[in-house]
C-alpha atoms as a PDB file:
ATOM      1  CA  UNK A   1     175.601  99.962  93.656  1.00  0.00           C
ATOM      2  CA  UNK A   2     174.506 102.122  90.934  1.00  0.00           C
ATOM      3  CA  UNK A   3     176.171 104.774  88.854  1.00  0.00           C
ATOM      4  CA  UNK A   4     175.657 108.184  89.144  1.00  0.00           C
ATOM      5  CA  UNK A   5     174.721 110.257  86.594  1.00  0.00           C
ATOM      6  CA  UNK A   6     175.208 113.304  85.626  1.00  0.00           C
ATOM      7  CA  UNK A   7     173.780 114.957  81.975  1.00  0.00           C
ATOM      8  CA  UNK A   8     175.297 117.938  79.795  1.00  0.00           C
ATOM      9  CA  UNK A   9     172.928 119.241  77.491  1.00  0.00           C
ATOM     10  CA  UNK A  10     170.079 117.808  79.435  1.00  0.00           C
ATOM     11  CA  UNK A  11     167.698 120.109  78.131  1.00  0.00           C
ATOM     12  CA  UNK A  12     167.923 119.232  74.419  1.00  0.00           C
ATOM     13  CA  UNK A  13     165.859 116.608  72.474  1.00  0.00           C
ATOM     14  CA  UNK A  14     168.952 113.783  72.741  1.00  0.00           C
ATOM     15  CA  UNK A  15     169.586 115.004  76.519  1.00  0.00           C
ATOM     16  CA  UNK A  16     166.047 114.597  77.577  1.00  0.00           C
ATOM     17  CA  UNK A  17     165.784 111.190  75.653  1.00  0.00           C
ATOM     18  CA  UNK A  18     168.945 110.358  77.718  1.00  0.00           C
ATOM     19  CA  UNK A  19     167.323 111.388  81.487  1.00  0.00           C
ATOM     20  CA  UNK A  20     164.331 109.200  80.488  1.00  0.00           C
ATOM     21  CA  UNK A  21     166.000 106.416  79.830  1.00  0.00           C
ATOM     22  CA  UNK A  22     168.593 106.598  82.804  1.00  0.00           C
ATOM     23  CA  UNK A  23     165.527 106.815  85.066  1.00  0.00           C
ATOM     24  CA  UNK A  24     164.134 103.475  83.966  1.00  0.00           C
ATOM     25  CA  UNK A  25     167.709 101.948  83.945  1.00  0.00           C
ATOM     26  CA  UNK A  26     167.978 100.011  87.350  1.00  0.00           C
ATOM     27  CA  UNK A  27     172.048 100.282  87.054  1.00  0.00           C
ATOM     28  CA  UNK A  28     171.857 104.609  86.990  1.00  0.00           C
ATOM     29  CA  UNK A  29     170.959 106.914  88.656  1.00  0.00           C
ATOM     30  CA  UNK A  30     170.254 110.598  87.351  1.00  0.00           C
ATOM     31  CA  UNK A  31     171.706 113.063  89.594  1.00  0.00           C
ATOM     32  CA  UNK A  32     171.445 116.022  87.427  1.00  0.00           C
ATOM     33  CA  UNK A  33     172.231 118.025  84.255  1.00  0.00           C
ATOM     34  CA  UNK A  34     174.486 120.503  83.049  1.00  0.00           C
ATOM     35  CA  UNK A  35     172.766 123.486  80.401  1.00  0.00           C
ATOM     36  CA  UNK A  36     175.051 126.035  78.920  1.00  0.00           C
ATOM     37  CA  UNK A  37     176.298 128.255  81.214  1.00  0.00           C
ATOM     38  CA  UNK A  38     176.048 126.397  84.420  1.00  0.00           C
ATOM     39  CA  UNK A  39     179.895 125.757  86.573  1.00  0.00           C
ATOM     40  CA  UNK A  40     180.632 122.433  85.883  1.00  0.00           C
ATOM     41  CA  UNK A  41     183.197 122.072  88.200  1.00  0.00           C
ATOM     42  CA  UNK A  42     180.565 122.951  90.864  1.00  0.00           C
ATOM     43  CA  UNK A  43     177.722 121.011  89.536  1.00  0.00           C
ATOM     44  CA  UNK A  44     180.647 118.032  89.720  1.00  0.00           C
ATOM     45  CA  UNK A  45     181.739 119.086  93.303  1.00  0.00           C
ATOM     46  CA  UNK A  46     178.042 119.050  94.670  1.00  0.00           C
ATOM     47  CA  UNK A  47     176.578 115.968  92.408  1.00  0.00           C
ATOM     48  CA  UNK A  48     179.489 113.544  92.864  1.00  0.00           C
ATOM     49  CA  UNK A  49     178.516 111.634  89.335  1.00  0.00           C
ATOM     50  CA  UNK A  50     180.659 108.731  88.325  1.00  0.00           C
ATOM     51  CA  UNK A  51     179.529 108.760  84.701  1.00  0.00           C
ATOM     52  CA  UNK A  52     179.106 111.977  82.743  1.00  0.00           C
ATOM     53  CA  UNK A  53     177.123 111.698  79.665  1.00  0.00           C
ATOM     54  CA  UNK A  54     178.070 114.970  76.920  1.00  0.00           C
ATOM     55  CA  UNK A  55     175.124 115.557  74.707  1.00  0.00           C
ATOM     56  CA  UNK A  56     175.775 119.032  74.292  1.00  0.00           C
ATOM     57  CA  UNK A  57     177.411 120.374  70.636  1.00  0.00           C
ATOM     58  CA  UNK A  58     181.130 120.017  69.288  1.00  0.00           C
ATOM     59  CA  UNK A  59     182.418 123.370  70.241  1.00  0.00           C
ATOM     60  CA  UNK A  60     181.588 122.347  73.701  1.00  0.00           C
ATOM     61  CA  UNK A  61     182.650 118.490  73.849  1.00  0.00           C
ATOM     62  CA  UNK A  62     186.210 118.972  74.282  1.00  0.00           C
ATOM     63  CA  UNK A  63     186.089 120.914  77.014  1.00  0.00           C
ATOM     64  CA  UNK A  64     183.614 119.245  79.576  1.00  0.00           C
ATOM     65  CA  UNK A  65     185.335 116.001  78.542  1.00  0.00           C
ATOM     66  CA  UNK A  66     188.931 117.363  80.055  1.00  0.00           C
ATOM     67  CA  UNK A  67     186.835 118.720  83.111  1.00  0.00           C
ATOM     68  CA  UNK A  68     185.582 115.324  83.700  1.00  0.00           C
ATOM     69  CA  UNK A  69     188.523 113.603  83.204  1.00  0.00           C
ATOM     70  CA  UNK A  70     190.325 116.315  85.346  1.00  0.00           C
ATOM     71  CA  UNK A  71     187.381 115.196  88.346  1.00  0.00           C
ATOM     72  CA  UNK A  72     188.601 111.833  87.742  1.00  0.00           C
ATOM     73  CA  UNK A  73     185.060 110.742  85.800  1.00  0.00           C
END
């Protein structure tokens, strides 16, 4: 079964480095990203990831991380 995966900062240099190489991965599976000012909670809701992979900045970080935890990711 693979993972599902879901990006935050997707859209940056790191996050679209990151999508790349999740495609190729046969383990993952990218189900989306997050970009600044999307709802998480709904993009979490709707995408049903089991990993979530934070390549956004530090003011940011601590945040999405208790929202995922919170979701149980």
């Amino acid at each position: 079964m693979k993972n599902s995966v879901l990006v935050l900062g997707y859209k940056g240099n790191m996050g679209r480095e990151a999508v790349r190489a999740i495609e190729q991965h046969p383990d993952l599976n990218y189900v989306g990203g997050y970009h600044h000012g999307d709802d998480l909670n709904t993009l979490i809701q709707t995408l049903k990831p089991t990993i979530g992979l934070d390549l956004t900045g530090p003011d940011a970080v601590f945040s999405h991380a208790n929202t995922l935890i919170e979701a149980g990711i």
